[in-house]
N, C-alpha and C. Protein backbone atom coordinates (compact mmCIF):
# COMPACT_ATOMS: atom_id res chain seq x y z
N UNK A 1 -9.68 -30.05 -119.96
CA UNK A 1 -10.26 -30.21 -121.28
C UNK A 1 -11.04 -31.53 -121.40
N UNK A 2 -10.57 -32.40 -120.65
CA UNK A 2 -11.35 -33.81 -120.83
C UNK A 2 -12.66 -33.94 -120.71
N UNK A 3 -12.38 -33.22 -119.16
CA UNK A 3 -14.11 -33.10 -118.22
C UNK A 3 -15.08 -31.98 -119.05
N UNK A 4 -14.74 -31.01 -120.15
CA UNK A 4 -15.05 -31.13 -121.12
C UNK A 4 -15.82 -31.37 -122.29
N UNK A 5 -15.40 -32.78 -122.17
CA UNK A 5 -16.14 -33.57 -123.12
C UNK A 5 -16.76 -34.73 -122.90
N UNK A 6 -16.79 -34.95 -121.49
CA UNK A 6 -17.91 -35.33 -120.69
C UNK A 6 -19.89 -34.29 -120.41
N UNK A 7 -18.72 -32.96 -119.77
CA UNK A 7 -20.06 -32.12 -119.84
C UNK A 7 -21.02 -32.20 -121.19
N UNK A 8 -19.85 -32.36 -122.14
CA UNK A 8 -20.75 -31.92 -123.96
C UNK A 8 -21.69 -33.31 -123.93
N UNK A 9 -20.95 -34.47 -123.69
CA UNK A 9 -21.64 -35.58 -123.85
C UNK A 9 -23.04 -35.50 -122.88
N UNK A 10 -22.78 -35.61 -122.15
CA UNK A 10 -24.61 -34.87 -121.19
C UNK A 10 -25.21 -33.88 -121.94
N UNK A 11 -24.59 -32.89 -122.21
CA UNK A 11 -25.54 -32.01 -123.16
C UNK A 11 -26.45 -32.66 -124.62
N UNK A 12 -25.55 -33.33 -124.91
CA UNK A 12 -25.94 -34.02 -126.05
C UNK A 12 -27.26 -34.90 -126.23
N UNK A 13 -26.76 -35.77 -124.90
CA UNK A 13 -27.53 -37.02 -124.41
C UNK A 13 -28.87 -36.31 -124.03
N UNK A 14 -28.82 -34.77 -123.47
CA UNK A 14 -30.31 -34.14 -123.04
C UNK A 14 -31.04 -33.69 -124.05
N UNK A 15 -30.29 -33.18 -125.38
CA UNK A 15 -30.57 -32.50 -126.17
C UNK A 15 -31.31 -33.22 -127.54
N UNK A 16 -30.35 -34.19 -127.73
CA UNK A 16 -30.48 -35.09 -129.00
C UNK A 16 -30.90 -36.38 -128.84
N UNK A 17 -30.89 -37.07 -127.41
CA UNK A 17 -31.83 -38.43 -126.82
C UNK A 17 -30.38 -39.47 -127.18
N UNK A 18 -30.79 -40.34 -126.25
CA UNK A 18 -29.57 -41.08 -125.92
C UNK A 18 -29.18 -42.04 -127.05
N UNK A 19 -27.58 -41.93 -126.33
CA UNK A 19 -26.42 -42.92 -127.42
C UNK A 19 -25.73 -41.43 -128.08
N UNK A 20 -26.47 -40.50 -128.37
CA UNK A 20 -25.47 -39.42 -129.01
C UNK A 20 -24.32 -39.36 -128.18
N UNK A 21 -24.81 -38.80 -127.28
CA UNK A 21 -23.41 -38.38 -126.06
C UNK A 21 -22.26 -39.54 -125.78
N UNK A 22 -22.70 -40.62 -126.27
CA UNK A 22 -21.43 -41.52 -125.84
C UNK A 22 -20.73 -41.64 -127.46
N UNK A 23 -21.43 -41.02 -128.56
CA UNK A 23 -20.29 -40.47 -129.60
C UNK A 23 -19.08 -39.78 -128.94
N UNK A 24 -19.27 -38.82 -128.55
CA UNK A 24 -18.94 -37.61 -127.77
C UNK A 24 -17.39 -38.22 -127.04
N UNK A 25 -17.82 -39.29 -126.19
CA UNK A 25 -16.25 -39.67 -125.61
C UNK A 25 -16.06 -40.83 -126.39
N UNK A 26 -16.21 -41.48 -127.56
CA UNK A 26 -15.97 -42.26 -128.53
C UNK A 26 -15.99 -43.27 -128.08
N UNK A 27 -17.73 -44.01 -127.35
CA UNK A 27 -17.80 -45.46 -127.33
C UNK A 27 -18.85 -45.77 -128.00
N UNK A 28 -18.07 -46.21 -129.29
CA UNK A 28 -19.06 -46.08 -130.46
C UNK A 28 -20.09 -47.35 -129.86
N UNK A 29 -19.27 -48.51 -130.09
CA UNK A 29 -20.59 -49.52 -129.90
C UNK A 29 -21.73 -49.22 -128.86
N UNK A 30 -21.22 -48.99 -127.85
CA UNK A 30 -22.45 -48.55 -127.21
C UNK A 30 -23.36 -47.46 -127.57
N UNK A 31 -22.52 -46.39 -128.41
CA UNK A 31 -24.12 -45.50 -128.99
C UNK A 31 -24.75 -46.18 -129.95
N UNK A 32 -24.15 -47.15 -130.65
CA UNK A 32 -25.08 -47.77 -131.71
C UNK A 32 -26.08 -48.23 -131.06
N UNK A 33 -25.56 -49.06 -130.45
CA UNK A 33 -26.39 -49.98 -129.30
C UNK A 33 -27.64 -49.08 -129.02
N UNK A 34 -27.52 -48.04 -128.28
CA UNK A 34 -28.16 -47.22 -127.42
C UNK A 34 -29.32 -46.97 -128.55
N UNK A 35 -28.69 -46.35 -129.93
CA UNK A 35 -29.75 -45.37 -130.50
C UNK A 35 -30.16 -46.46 -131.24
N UNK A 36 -29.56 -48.07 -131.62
CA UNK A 36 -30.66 -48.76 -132.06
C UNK A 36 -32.11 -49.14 -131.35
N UNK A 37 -31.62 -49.01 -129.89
CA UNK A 37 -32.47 -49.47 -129.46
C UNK A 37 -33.75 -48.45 -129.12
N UNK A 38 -33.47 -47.18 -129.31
CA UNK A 38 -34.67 -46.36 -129.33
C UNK A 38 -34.93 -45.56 -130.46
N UNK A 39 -34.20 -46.06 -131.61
CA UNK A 39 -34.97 -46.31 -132.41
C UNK A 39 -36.01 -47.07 -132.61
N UNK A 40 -35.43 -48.55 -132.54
CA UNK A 40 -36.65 -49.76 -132.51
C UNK A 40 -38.25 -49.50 -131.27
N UNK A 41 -37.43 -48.64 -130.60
CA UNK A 41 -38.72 -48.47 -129.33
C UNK A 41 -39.68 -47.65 -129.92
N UNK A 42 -39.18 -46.63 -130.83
CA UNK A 42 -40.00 -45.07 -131.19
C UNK A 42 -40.78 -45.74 -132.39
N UNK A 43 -40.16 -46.39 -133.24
CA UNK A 43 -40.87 -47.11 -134.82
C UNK A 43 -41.58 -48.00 -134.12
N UNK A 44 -41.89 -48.85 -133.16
CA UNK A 44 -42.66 -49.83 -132.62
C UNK A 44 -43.83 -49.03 -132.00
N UNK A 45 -43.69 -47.98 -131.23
CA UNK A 45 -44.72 -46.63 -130.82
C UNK A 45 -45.16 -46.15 -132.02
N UNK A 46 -44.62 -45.62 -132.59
CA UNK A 46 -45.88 -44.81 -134.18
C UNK A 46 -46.13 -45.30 -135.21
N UNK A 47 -45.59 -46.87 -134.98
CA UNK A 47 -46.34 -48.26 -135.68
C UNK A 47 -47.99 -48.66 -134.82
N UNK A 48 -47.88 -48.22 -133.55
CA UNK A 48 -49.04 -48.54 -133.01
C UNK A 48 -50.06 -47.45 -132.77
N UNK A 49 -49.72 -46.27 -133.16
CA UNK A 49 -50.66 -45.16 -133.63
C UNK A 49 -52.05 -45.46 -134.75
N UNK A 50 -52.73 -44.49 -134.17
CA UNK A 50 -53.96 -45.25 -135.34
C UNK A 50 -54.21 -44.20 -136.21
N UNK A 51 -53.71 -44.84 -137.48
CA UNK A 51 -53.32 -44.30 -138.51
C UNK A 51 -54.36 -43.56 -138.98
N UNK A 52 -55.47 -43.33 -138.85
CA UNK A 52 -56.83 -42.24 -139.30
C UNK A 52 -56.35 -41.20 -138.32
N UNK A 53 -55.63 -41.09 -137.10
CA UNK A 53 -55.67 -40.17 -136.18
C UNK A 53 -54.71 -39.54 -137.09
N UNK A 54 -53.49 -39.91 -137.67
CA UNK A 54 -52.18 -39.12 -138.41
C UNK A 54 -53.08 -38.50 -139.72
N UNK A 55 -53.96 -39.56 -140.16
CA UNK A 55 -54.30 -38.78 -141.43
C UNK A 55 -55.15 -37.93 -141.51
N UNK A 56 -55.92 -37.98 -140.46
CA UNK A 56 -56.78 -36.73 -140.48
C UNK A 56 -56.63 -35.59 -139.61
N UNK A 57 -55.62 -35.57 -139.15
CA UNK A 57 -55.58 -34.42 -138.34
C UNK A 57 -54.24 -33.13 -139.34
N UNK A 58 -55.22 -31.82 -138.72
CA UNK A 58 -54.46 -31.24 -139.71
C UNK A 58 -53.00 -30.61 -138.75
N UNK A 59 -51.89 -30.22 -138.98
CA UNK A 59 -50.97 -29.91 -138.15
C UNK A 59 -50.62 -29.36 -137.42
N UNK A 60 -51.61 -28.62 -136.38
CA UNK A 60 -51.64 -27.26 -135.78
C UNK A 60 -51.55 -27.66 -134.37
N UNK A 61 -51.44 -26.87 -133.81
CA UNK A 61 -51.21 -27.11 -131.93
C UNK A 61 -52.19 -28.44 -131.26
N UNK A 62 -53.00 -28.26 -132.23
CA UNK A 62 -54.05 -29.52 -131.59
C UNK A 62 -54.01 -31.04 -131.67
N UNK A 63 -53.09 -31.16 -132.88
CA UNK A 63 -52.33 -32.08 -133.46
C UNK A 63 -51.35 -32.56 -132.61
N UNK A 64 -50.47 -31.55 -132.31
CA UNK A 64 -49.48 -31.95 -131.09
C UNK A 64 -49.87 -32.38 -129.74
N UNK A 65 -50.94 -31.79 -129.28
CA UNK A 65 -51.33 -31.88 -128.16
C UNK A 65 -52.08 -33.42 -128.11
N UNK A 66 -52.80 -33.58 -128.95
CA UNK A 66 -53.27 -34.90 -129.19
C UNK A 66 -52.39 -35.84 -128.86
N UNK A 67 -51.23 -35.53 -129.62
CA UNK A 67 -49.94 -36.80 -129.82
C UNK A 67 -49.38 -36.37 -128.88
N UNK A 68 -49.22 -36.00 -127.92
CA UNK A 68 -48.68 -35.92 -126.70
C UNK A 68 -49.52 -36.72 -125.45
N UNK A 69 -50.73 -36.65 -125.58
CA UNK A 69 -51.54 -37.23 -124.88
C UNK A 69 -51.25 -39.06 -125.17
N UNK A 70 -51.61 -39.41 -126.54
CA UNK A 70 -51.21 -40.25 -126.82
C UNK A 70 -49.65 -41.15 -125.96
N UNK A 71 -48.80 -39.83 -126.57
CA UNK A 71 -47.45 -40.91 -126.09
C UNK A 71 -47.49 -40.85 -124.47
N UNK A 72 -48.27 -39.85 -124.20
CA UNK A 72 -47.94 -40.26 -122.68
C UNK A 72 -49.52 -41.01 -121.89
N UNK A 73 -49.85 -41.38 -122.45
CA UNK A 73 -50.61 -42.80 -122.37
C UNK A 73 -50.09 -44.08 -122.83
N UNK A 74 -49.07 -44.47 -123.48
CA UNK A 74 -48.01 -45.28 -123.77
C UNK A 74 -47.39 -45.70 -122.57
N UNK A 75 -47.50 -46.11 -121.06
CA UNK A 75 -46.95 -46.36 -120.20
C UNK A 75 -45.57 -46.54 -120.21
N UNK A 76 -45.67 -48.04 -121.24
CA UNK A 76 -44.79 -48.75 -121.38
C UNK A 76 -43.19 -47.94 -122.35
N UNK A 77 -43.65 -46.89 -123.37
CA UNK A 77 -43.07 -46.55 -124.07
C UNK A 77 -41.94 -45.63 -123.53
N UNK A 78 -42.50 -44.87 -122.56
CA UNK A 78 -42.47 -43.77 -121.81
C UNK A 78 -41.31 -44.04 -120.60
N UNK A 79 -41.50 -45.45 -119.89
CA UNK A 79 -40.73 -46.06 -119.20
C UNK A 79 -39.84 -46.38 -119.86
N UNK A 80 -39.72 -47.16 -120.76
CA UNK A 80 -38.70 -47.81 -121.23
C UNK A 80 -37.92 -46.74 -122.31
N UNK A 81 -38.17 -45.17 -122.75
CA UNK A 81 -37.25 -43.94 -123.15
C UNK A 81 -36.93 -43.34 -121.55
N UNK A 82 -37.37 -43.65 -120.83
CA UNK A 82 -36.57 -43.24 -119.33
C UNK A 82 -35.63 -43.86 -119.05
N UNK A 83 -35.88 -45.08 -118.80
CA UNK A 83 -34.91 -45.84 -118.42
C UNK A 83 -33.64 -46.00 -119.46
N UNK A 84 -33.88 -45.57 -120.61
CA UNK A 84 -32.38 -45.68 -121.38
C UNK A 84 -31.59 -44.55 -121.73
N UNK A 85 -32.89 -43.46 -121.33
CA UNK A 85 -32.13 -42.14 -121.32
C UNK A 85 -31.16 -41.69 -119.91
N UNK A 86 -31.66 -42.92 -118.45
CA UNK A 86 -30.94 -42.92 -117.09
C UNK A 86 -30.02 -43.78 -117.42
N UNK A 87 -29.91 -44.61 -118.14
CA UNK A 87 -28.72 -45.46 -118.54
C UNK A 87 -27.65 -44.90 -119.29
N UNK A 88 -28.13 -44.17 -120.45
CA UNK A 88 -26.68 -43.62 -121.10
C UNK A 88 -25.96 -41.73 -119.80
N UNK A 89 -27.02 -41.31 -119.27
CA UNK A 89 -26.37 -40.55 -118.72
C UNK A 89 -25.91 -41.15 -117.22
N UNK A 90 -26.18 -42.12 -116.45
CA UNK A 90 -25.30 -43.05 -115.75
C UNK A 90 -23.86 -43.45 -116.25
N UNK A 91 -24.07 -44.01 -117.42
CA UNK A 91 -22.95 -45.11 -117.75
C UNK A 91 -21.92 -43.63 -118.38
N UNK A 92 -22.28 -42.25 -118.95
CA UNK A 92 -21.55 -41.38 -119.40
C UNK A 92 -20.57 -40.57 -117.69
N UNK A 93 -21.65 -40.67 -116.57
CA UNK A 93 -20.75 -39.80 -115.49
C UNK A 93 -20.09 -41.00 -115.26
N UNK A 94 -20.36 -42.91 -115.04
CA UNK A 94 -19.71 -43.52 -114.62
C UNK A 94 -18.71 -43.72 -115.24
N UNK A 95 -18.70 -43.27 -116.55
CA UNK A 95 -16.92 -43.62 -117.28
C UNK A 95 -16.11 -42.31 -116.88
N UNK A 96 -17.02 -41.29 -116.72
CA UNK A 96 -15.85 -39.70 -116.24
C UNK A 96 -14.99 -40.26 -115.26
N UNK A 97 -16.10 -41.04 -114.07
CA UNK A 97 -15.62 -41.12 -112.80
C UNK A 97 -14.18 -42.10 -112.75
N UNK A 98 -14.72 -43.01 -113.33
CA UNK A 98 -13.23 -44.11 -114.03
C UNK A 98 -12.13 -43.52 -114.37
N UNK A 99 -12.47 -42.73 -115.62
CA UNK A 99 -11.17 -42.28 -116.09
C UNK A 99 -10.68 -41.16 -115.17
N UNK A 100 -11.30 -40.80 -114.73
CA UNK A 100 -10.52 -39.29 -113.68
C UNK A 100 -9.83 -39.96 -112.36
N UNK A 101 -10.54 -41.84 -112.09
CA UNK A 101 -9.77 -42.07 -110.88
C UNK A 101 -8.35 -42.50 -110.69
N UNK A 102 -8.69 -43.21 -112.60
CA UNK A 102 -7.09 -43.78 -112.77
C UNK A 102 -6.07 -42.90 -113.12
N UNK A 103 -6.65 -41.01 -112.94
CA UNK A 103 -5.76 -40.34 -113.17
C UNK A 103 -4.94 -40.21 -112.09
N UNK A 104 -5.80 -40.21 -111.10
CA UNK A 104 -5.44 -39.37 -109.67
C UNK A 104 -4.34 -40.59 -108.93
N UNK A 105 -4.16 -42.04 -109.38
CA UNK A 105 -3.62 -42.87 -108.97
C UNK A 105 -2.19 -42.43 -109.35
């Protein structure tokens, strides 16, 4: 049942973007941590959007596609939601691995 709620926490972490999944095995500070910090990454990205592009575009597939181009011309943005999305699902198998070793002791 444990391993469990490890798997859910990966699901989570893929599904809903990181820090959720470490709700999941209840290390709270670190999801705060986690989802403050991409929060602050995502509001710092569509703070630097150019705001005639949001207002004039109307909402249809072309809209998306635009803003996709966009964020993934964001180098920097792009790297740094990788790297914290490899961090919380690292640090989520590296606590499974912990707690399952001090079982087996």
């Amino acid at each position: 049942m444990k391993m469990f709620r490890y798997f859910f926490a990966i699901f989570l972490t893929l599904l809903l973007g990181p820090g959720v999944g470490h709700l999941a095995i209840r290390q709270y500070k670190k999801a705060i941590i986690i989802i403050l910090i991409d929060f602050i990454m995502t509001f710092y990205f569509v703070s630097t959007l150019d705001s005639t592009f949001i207002n004039s575009a109307s909402y249809n597939i072309n809209f998306f596609l635009e803003l996709q181009k966009t964020l993934f011309a964001n180098t920097y943005y792009v790297l740094g939601f990788a790297l914290i999305l490899a961090y919380a699902l690292a640090d989520i198998v590296w606590h499974a691995y912990l707690e399952f070793k001090n079982k087996a002791k």
